[in-house]
N, C-alpha and C. Protein backbone atom coordinates (compact mmCIF):
# COMPACT_ATOMS: atom_id res chain seq x y z
N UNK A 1 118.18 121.28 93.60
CA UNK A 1 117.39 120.33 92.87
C UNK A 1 116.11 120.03 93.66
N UNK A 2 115.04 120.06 92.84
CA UNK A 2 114.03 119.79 93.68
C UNK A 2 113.56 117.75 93.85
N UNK A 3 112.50 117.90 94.77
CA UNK A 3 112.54 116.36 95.41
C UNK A 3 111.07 116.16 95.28
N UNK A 4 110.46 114.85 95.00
CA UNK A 4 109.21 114.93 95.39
C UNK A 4 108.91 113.39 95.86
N UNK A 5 108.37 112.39 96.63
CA UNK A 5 108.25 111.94 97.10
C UNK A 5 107.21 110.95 96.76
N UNK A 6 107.46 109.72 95.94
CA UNK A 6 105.87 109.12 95.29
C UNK A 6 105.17 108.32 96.42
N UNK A 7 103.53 108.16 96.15
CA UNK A 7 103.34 106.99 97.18
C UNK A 7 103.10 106.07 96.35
N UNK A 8 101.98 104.88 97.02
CA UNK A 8 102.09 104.01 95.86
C UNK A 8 101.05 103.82 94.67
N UNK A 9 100.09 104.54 95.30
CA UNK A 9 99.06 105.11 94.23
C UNK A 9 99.18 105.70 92.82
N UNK A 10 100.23 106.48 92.67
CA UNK A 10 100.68 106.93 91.34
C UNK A 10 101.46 105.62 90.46
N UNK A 11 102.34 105.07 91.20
CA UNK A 11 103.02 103.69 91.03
C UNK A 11 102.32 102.62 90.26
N UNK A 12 101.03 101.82 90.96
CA UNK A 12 100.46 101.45 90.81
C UNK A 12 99.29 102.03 89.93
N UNK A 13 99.30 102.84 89.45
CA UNK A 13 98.53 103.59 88.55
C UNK A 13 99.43 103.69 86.88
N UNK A 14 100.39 103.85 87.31
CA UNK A 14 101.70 103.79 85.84
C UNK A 14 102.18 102.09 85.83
N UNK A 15 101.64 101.22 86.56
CA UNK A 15 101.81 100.03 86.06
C UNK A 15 100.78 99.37 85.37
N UNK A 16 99.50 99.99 85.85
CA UNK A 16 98.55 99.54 85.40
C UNK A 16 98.21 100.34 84.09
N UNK A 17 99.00 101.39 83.44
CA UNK A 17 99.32 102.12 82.02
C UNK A 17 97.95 102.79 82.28
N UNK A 18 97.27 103.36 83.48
CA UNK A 18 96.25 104.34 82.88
C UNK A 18 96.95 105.56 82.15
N UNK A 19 96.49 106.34 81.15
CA UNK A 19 96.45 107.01 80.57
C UNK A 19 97.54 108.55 81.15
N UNK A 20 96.36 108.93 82.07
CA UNK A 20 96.95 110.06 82.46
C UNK A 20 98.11 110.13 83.81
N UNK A 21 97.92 109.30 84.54
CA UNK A 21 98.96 108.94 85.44
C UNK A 21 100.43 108.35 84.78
N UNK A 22 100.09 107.61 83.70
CA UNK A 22 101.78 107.04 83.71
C UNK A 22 102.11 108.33 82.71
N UNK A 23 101.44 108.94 81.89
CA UNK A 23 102.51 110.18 81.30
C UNK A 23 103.32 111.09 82.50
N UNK A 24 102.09 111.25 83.47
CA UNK A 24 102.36 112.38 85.02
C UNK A 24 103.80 111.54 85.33
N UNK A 25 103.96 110.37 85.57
CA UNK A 25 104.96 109.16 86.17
C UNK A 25 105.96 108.90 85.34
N UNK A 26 105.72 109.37 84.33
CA UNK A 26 106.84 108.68 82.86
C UNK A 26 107.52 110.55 82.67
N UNK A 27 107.10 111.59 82.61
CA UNK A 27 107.71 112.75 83.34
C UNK A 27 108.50 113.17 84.35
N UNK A 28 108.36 112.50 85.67
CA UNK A 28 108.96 112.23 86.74
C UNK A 28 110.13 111.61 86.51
N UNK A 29 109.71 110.46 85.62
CA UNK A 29 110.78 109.40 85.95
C UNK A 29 112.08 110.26 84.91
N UNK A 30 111.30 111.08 83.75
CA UNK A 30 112.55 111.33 82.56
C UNK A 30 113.22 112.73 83.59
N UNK A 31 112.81 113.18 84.09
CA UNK A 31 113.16 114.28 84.93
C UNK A 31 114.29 113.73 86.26
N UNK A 32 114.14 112.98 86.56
CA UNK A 32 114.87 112.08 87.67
C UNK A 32 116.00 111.56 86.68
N UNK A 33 115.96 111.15 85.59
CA UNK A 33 117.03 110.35 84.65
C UNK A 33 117.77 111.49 84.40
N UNK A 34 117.62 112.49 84.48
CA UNK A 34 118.36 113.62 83.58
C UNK A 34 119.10 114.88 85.12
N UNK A 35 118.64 113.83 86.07
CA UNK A 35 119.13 114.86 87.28
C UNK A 35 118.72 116.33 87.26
N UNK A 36 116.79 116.46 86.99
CA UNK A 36 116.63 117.75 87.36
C UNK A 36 115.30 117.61 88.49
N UNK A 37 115.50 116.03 89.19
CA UNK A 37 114.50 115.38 89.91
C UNK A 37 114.84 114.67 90.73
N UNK A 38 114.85 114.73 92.12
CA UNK A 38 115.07 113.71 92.87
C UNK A 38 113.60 112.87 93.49
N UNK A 39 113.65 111.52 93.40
CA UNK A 39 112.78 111.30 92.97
C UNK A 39 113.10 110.11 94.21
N UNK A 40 111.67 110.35 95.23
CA UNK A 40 112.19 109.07 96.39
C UNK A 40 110.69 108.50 96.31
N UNK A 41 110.36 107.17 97.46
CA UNK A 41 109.52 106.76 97.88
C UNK A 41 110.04 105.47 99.13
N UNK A 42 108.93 105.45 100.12
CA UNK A 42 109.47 104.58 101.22
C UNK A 42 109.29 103.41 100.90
N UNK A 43 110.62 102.60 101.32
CA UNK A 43 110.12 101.11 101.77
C UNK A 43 108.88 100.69 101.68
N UNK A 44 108.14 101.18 102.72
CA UNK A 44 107.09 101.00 103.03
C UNK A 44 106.14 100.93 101.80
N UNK A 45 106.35 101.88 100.97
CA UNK A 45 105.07 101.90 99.63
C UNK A 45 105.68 100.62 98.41
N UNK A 46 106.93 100.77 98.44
CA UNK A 46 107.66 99.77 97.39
C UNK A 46 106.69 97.97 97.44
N UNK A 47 106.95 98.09 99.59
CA UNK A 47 106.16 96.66 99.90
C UNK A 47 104.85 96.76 99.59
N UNK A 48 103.92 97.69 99.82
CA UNK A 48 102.94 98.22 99.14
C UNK A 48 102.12 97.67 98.29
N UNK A 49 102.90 98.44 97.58
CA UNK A 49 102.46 97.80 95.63
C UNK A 49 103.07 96.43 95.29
N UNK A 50 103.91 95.68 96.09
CA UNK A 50 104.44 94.41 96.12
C UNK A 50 103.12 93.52 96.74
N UNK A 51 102.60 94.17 97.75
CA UNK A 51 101.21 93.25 98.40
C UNK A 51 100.23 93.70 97.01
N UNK A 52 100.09 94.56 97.23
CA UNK A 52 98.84 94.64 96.38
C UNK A 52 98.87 93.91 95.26
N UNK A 53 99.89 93.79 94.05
CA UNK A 53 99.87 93.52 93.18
C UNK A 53 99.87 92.06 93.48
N UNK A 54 100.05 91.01 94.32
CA UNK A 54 100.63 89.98 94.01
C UNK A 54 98.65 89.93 94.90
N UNK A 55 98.57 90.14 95.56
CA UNK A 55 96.77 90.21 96.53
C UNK A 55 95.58 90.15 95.07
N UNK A 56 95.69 91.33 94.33
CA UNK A 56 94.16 91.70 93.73
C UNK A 56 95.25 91.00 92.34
N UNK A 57 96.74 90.70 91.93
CA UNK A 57 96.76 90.30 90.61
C UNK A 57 97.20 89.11 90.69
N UNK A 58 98.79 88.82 90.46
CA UNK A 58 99.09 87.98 90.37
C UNK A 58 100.94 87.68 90.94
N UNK A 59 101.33 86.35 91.35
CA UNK A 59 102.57 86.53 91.63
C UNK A 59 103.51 87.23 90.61
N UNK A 60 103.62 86.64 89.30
CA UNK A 60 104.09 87.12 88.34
C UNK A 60 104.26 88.46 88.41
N UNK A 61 103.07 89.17 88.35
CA UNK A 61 103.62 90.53 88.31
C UNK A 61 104.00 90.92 89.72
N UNK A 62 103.83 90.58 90.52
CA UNK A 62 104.30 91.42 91.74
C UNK A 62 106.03 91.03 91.56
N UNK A 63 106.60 89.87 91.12
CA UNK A 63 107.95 89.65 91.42
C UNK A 63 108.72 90.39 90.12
N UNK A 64 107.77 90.93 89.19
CA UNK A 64 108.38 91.59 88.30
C UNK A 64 108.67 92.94 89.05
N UNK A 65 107.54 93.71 89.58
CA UNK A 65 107.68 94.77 90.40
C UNK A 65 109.15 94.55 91.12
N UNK A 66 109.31 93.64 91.79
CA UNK A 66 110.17 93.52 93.12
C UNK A 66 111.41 93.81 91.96
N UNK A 67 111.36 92.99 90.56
CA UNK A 67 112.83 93.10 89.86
C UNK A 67 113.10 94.62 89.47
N UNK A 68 112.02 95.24 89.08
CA UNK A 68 111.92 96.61 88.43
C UNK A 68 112.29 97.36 89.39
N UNK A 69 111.48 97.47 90.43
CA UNK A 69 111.88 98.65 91.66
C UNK A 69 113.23 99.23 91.54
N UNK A 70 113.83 98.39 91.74
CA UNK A 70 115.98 98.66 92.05
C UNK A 70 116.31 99.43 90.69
N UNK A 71 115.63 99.20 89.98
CA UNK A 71 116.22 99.73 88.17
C UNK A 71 115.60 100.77 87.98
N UNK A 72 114.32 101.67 88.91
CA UNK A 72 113.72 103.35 88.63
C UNK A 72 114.81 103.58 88.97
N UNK A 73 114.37 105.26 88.34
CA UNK A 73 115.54 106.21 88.99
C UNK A 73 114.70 106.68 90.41
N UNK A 74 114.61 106.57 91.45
CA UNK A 74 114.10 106.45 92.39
C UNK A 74 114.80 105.72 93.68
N UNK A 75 114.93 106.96 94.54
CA UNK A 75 115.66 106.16 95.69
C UNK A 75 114.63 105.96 96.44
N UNK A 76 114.93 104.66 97.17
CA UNK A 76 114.20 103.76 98.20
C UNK A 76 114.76 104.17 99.49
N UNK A 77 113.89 104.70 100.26
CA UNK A 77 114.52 105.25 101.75
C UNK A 77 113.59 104.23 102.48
N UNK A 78 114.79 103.74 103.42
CA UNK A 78 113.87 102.64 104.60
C UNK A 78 113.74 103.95 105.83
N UNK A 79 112.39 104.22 106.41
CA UNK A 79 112.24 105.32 107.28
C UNK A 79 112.37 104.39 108.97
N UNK A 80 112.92 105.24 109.69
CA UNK A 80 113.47 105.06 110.45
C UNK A 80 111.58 105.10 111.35
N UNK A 81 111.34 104.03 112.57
CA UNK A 81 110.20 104.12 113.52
C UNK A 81 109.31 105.47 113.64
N UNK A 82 110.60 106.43 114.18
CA UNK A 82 109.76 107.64 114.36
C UNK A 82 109.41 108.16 113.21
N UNK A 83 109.88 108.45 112.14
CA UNK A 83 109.68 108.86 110.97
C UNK A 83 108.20 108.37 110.49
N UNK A 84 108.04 107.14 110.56
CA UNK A 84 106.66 106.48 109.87
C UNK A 84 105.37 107.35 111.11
N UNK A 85 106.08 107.27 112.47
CA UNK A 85 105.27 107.98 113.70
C UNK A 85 104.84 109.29 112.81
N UNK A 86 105.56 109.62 112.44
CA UNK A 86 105.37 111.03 111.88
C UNK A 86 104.55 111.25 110.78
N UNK A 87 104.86 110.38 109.65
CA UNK A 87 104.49 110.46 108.63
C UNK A 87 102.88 110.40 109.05
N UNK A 88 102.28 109.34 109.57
CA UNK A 88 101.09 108.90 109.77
C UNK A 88 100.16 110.10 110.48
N UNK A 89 100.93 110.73 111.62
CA UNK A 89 100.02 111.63 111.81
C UNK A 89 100.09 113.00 111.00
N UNK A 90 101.04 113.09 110.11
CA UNK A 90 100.47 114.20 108.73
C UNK A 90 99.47 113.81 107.89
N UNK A 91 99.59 112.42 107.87
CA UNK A 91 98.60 111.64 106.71
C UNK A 91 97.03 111.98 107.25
N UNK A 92 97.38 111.65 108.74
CA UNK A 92 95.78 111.77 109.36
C UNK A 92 95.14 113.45 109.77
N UNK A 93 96.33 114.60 109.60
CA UNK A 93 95.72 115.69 109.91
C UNK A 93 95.80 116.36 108.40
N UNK A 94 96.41 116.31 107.65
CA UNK A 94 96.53 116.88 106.29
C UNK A 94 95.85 115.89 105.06
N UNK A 95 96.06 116.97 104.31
CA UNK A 95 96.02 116.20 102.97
C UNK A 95 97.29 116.61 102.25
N UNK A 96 97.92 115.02 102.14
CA UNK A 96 99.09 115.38 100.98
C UNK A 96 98.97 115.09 100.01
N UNK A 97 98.21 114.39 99.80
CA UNK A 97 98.15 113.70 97.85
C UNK A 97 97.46 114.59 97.24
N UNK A 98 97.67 114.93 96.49
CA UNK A 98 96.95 115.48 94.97
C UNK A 98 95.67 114.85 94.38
N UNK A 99 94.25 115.43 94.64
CA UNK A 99 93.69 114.49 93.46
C UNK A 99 93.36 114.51 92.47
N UNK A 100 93.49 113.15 91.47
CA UNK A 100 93.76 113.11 90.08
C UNK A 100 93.12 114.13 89.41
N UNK A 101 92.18 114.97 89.85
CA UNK A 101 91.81 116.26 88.67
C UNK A 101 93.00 117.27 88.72
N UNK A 102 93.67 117.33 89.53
CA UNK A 102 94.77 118.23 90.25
C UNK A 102 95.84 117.77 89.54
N UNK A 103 96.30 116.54 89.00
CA UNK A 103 97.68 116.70 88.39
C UNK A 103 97.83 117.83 86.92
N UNK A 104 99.12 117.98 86.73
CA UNK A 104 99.40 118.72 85.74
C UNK A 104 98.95 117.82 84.44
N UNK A 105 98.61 118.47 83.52
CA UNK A 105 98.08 118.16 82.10
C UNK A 105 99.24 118.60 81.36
């Protein structure tokens, strides 16, 4: 089964119902429901889009987020110190994200 890993940019992009991101995100998610998707994201991004949303919107929606999170099909991995060590310096020598001209249509 394959795996793919969201951050919180796509997240926060399918909450905010743009167009072409929440179909990309609403794909994922039916693909993950049907077990032909494993479908993770860290701690770390969950709190994320929990700051952000409650920062640039409002409490309301951020505590809706916090209720919703647990109910994706999406596992929440808390990454262990070194792991985030890690993650950060791929972030800073690579490019992992996709950009939005780059998703599938």
């Amino acid at each position: 089964m394959k795996s793919r890993v969201l951050d919180s940019w796509p997240i926060l992009e399918w909450i905010s119902g743009r167009s072409h991101p929440t179909e990309y995100v609403d794909k994922l998610f039916a693909e993950a429901e049907r077990s032909r998707l494993r479908l993770l994201i860290s701690a770390m991004n969950v709190g994320e889009i929990y700051y952000f949303l409650r920062k640039h919107h409002n409490a309301t929606l951020a505590e809706t987020w916090r209720e919703v999170a647990g109910t994706l099909p999406v596992t929440i991995e808390v990454p262990a110190l070194e792991d985030i060590w890690i993650a950060a310096i791929l972030k800073a020598c690579s490019r992992l994200l996709m950009p939005m001209r780059s998703l599938p249509r």
